[in-house]
C-alpha atoms as a PDB file:
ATOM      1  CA  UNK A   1       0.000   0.000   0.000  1.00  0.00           C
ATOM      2  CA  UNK A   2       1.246   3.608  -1.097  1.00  0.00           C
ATOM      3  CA  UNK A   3       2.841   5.855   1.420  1.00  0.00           C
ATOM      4  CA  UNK A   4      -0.163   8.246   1.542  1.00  0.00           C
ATOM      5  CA  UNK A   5      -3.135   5.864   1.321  1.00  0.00           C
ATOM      6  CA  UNK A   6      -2.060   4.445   4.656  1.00  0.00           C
ATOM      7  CA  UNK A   7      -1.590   7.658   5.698  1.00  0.00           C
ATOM      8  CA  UNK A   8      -4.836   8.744   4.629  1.00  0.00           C
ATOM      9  CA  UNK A   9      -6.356   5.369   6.882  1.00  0.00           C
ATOM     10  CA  UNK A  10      -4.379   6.438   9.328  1.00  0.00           C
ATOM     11  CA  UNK A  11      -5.775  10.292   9.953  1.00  0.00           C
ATOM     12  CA  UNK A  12      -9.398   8.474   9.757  1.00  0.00           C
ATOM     13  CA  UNK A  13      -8.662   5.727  12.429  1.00  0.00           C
ATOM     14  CA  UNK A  14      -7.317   8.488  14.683  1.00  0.00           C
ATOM     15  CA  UNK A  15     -10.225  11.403  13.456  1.00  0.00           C
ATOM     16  CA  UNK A  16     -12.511   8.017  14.669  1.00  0.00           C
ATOM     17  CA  UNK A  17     -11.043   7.469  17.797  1.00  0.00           C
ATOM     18  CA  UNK A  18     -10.579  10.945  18.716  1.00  0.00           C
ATOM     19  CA  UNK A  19     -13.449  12.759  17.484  1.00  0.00           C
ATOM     20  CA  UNK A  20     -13.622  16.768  16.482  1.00  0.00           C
ATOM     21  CA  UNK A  21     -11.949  19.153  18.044  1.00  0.00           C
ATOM     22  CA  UNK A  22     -12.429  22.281  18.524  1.00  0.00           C
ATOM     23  CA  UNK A  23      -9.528  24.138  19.892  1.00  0.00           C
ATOM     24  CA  UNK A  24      -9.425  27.540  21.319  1.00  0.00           C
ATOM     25  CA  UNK A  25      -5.726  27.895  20.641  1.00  0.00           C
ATOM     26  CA  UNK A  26      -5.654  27.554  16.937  1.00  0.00           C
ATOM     27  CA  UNK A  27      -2.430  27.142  15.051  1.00  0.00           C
ATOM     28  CA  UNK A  28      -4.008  29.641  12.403  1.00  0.00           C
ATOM     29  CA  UNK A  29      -7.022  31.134  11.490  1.00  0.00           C
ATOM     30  CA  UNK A  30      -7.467  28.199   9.563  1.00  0.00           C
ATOM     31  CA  UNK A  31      -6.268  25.297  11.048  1.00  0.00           C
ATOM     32  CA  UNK A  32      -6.979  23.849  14.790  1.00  0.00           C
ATOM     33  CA  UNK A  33      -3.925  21.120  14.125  1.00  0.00           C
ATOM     34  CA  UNK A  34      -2.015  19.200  11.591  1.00  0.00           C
ATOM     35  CA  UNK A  35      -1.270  15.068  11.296  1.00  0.00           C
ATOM     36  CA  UNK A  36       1.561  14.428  10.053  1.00  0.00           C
ATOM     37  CA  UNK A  37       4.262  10.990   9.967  1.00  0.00           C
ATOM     38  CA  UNK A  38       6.979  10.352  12.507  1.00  0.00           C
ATOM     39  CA  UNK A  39       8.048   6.958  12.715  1.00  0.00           C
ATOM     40  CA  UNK A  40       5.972   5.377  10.751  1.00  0.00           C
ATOM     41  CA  UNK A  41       2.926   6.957  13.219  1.00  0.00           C
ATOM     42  CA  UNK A  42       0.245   9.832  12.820  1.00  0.00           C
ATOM     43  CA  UNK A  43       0.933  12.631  15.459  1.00  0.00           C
ATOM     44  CA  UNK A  44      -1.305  15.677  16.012  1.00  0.00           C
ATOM     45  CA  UNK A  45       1.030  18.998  16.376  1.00  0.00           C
ATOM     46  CA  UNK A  46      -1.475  21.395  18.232  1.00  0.00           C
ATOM     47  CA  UNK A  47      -0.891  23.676  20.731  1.00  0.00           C
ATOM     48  CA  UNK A  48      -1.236  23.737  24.143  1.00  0.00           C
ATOM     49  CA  UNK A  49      -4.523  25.064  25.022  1.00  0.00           C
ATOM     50  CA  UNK A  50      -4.065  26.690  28.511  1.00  0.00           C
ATOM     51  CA  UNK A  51      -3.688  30.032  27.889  1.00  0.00           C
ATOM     52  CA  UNK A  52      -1.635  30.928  31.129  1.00  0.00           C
ATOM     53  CA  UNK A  53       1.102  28.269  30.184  1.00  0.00           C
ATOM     54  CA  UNK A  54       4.950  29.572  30.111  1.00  0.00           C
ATOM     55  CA  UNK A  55       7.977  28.002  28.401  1.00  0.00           C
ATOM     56  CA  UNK A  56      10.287  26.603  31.594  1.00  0.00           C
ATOM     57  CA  UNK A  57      13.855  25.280  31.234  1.00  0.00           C
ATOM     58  CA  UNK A  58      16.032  25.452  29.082  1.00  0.00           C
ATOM     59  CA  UNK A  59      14.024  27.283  26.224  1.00  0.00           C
ATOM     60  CA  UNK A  60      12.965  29.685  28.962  1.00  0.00           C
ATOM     61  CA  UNK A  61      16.571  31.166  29.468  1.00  0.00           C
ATOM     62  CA  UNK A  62      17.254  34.544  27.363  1.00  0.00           C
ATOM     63  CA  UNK A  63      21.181  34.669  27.209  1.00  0.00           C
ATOM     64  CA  UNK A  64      23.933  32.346  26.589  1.00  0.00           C
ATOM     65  CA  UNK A  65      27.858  33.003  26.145  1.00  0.00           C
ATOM     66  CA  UNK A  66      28.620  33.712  22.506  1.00  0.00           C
ATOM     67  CA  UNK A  67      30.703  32.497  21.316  1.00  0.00           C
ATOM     68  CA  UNK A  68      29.419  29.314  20.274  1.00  0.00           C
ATOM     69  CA  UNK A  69      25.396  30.389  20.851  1.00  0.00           C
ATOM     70  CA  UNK A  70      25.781  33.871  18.421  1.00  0.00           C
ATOM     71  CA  UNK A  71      22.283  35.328  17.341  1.00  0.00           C
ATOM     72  CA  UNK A  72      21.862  34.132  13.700  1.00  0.00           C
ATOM     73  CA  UNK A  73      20.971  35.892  10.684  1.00  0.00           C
ATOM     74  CA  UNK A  74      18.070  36.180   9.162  1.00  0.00           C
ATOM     75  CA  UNK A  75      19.163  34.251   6.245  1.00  0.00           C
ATOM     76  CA  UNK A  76      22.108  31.634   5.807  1.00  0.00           C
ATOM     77  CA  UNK A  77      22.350  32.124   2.439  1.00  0.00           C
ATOM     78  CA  UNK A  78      20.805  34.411  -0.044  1.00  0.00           C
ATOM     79  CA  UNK A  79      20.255  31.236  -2.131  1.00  0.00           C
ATOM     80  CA  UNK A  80      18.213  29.146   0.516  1.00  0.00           C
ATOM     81  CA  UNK A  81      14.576  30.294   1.920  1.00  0.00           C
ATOM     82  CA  UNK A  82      14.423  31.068   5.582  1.00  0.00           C
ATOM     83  CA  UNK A  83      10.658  29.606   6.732  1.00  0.00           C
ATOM     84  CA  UNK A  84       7.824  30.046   9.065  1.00  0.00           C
ATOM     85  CA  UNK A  85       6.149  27.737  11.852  1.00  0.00           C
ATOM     86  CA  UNK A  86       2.994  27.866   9.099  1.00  0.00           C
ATOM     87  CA  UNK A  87       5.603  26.542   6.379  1.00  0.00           C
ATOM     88  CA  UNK A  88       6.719  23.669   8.151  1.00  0.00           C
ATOM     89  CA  UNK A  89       3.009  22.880   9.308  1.00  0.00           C
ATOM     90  CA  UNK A  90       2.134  22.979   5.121  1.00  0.00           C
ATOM     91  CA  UNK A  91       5.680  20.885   5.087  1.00  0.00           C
ATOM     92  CA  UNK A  92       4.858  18.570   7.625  1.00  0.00           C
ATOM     93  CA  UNK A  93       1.410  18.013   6.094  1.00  0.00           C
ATOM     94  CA  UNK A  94       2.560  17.261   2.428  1.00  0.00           C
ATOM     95  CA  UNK A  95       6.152  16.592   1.723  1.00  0.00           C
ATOM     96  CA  UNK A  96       6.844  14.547   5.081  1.00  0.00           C
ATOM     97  CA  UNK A  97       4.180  12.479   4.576  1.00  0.00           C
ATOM     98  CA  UNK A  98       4.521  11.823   1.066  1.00  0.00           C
ATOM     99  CA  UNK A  99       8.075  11.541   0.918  1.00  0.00           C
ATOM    100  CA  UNK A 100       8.968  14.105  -1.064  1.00  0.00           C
ATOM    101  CA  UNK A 101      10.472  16.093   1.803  1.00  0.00           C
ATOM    102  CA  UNK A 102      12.344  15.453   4.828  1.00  0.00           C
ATOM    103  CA  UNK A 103      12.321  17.559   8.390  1.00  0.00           C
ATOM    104  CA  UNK A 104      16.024  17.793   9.713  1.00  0.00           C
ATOM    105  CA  UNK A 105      16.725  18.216  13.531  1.00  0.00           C
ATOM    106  CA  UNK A 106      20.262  19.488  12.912  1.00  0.00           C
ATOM    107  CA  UNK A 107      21.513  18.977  16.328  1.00  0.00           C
ATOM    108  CA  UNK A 108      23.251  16.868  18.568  1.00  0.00           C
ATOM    109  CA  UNK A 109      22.069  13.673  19.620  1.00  0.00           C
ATOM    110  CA  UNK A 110      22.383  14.638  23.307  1.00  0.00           C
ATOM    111  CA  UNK A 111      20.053  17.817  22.447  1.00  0.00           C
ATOM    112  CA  UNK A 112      17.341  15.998  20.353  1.00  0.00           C
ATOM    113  CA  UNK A 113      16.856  13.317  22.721  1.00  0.00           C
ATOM    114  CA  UNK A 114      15.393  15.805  24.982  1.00  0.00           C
ATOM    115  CA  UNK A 115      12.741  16.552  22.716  1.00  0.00           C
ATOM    116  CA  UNK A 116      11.682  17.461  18.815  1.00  0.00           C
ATOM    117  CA  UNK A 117       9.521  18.303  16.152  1.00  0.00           C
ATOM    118  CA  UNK A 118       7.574  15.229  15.538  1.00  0.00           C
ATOM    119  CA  UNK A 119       7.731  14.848  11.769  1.00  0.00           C
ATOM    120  CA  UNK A 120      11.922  15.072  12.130  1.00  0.00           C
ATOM    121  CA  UNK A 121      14.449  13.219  11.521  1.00  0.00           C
ATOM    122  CA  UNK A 122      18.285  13.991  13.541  1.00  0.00           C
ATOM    123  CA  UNK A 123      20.901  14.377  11.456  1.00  0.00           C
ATOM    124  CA  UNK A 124      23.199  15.778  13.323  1.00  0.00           C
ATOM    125  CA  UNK A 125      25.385  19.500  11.300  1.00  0.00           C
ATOM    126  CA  UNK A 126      28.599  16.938  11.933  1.00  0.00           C
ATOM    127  CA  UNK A 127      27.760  14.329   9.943  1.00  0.00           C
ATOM    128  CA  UNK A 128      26.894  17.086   6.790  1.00  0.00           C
ATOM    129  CA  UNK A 129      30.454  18.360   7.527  1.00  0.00           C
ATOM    130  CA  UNK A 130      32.192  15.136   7.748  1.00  0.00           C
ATOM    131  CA  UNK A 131      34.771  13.873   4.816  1.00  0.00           C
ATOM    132  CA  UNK A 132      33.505  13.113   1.349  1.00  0.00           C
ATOM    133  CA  UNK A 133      34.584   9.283   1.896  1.00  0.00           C
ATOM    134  CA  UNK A 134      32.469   9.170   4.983  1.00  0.00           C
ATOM    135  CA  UNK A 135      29.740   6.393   5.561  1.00  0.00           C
ATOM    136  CA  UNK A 136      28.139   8.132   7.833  1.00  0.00           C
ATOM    137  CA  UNK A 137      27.956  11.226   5.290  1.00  0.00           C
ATOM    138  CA  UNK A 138      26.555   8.725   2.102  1.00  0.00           C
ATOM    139  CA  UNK A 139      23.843   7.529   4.823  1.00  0.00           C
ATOM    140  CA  UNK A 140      22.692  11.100   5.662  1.00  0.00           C
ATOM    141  CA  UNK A 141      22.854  11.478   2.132  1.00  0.00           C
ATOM    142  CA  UNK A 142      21.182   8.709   0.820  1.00  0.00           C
ATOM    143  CA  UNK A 143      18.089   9.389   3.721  1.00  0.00           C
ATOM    144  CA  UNK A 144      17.655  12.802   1.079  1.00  0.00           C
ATOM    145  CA  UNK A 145      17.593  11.434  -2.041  1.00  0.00           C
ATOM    146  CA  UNK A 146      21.010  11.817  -3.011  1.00  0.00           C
ATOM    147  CA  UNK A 147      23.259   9.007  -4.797  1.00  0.00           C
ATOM    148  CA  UNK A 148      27.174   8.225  -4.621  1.00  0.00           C
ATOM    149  CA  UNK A 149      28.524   8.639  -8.209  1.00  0.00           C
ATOM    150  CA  UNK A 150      30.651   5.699  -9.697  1.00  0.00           C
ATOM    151  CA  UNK A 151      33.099   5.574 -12.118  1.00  0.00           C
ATOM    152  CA  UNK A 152      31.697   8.384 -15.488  1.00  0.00           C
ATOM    153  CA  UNK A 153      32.893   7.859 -18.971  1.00  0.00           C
ATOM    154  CA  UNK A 154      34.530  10.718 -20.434  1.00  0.00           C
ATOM    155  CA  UNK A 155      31.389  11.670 -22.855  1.00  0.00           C
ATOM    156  CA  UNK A 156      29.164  11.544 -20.106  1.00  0.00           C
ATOM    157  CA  UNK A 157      31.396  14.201 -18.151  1.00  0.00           C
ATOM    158  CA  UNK A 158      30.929  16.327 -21.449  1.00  0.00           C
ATOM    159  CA  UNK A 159      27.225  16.311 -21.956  1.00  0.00           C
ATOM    160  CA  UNK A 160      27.227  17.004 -18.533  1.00  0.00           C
ATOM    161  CA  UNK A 161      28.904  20.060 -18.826  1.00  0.00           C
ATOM    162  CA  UNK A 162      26.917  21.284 -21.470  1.00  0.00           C
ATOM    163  CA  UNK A 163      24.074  21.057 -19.579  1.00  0.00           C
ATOM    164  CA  UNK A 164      22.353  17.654 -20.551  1.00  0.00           C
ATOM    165  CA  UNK A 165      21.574  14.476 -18.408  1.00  0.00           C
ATOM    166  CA  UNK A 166      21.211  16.973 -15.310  1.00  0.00           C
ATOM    167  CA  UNK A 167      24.520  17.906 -15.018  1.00  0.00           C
ATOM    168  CA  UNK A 168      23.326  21.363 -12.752  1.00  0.00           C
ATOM    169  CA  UNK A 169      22.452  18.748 -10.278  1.00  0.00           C
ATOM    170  CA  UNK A 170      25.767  16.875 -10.241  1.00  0.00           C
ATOM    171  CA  UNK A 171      29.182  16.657  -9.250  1.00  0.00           C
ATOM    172  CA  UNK A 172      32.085  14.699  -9.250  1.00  0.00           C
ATOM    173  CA  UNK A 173      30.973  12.558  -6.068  1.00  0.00           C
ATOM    174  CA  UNK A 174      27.262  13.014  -5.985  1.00  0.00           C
ATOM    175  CA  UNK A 175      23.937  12.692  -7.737  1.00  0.00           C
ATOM    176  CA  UNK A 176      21.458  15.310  -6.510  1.00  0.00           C
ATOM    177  CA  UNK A 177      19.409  15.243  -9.285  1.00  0.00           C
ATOM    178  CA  UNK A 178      16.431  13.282  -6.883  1.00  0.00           C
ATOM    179  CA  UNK A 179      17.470  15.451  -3.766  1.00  0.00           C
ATOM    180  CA  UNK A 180      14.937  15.830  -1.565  1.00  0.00           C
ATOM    181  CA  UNK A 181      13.438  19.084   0.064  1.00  0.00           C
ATOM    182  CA  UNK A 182      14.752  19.527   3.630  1.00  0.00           C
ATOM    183  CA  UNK A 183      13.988  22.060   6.266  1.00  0.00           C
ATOM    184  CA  UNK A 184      16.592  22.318   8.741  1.00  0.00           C
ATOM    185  CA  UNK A 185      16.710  23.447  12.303  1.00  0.00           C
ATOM    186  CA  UNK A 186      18.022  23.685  15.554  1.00  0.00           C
ATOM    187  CA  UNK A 187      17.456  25.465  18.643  1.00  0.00           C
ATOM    188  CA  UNK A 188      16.403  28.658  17.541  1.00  0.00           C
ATOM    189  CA  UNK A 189      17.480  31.964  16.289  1.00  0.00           C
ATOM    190  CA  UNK A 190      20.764  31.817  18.577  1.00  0.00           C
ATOM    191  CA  UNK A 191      22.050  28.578  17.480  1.00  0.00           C
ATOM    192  CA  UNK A 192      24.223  27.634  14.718  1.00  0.00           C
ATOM    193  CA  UNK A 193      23.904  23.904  14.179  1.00  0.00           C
ATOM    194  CA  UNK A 194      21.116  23.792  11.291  1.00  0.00           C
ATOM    195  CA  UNK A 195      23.011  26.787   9.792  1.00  0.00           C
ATOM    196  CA  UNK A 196      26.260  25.161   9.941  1.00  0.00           C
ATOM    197  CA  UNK A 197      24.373  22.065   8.650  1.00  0.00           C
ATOM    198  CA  UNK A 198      22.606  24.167   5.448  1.00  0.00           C
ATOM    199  CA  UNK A 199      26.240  25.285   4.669  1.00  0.00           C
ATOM    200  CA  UNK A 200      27.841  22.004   4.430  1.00  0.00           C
ATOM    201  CA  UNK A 201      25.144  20.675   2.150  1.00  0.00           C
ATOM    202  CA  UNK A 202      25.940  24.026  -0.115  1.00  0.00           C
ATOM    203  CA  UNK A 203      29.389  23.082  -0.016  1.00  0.00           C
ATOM    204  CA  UNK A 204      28.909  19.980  -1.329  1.00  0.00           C
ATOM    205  CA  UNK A 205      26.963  20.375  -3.745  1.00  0.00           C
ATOM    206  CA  UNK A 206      23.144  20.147  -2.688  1.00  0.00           C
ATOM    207  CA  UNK A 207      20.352  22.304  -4.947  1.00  0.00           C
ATOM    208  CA  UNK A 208      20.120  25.511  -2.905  1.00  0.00           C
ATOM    209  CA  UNK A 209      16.097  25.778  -4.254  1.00  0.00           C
ATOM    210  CA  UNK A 210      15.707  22.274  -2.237  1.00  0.00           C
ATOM    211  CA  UNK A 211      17.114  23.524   0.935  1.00  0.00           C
ATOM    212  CA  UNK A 212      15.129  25.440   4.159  1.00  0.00           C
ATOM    213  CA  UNK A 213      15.658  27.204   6.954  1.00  0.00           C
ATOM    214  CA  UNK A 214      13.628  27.100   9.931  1.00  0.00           C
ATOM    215  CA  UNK A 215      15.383  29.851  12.046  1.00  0.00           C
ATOM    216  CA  UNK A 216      13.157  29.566  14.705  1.00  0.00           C
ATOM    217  CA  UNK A 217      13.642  26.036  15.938  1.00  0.00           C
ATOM    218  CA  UNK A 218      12.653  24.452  19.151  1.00  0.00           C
ATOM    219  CA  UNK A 219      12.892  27.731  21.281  1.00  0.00           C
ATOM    220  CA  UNK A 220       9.991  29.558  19.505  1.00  0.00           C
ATOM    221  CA  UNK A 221       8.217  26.538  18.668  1.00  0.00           C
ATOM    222  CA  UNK A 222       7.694  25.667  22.528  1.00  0.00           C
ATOM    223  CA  UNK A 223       7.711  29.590  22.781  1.00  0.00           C
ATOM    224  CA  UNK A 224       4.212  29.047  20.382  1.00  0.00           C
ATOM    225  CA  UNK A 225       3.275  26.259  22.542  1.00  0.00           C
ATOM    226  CA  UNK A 226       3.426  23.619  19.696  1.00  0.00           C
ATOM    227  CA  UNK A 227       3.865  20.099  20.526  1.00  0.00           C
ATOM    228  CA  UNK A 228       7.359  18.134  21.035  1.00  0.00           C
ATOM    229  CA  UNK A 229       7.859  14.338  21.097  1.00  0.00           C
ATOM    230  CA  UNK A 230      10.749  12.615  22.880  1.00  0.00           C
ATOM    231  CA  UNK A 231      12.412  10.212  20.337  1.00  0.00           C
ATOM    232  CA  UNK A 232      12.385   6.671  20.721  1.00  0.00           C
ATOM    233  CA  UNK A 233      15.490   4.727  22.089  1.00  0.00           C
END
């Protein structure tokens, strides 16, 4: 069965089990929740409904030493799209569930274990910055769409260059030509994991148009009261 027909069975079982909601706390003016995927489950990302709720630990705190935890810019890149809580929620909804996108916590194992963004998947901005040669890098890879290049005859190299059989979307070591969208995050707007992650990808040759930036990251989106899910072992 296709990805999103049992996804589609799955939002009904849980609409049946669960009834209609009606939330006071909407996500938008639209839009009481979203389902999407994470681990081969439906969760609900809602937010939390008691109105006198404030973020506590380590989200809560306002200042940290910088260096390492600098306030980030606004963009990474000018090539790569820095996105909104309502564009993951649109992201979440299609490309996560259908595959054609994937959500990537940025950060360190130790961090996302604490909590995420159901819907993601952690790949951590060291494993993006590791050596070309790198399993681990060809796994993160490979999660994304992208494919190790073999051995390339000479006239394939040419037509390549002049633009044919995708050669935009290629380079000497990799195949991005069925690259998947990615947002990226981390911790919010002070840390530089997802950004250091976004760079890496640039470097090695990833389609900028593919790649997005979710500056906010887990501090604003418990900030907005959204929900989190603690990863499985």
């Amino acid at each position: 069965m296709a990805l999103g027909m049992r996804y589609f069975l799955a939002v009904v079982l849980v609409g049946l089990s669960q009834g209609v909601l009606a939330l006071d706390v909407k996500l938008d003016a639209n839009r009481d929740y979203v389902e999407t995927l994470h681990d081969g489950r439906v969760v609900r990302i809602q937010r939390i409904q008691d109105t006198s709720h404030a973020v506590t630990g380590s989200f809560a705190r306002t200042s940290r030493k910088c260096p390492p935890f600098c306030i980030q810019p606004t963009h990474v890149d000018p090539r790569v799209a820095t996105v909104s809580e309502i564009d993951v929620f649109d992201f979440l909804e299609n490309d996560v569930v259908t595959g054609t996108g994937v959500l990537v916590d940025a950060r360190l194992p130790s961090w996302h274990k604490k909590g995420t963004i159901p819907g993601s998947v952690n790949i951590p901005f060291t494993v993006f910055e590791g050596e070309a040669g790198e399993q681990a890098l060809a796994d993160a890879l490979y999660q994304l769409g992208v494919r190790k290049r073999g051995e390339t005859g000479s006239i394939t190299r040419l037509l390549e260059s002049w633009g044919f059989l995708n050669g935009d979307l290629k380079t000497d070591r990799w195949d991005f030509s069925q690259a998947k969208k990615i947002i990226l995050w981390c911790n919010g707007p002070w840390c530089g994991q997802s950004p250091r992650a976004i760079r890496a990808l640039l470097k090695l040759g990833y389609p900028p148009d593919r790649l997005f930036y979710y500056r906010g990251g887990m501090q604003l989106w418990q900030i907005l009261g959204l929900t989190t899910i603690e990863p499985s072992s």
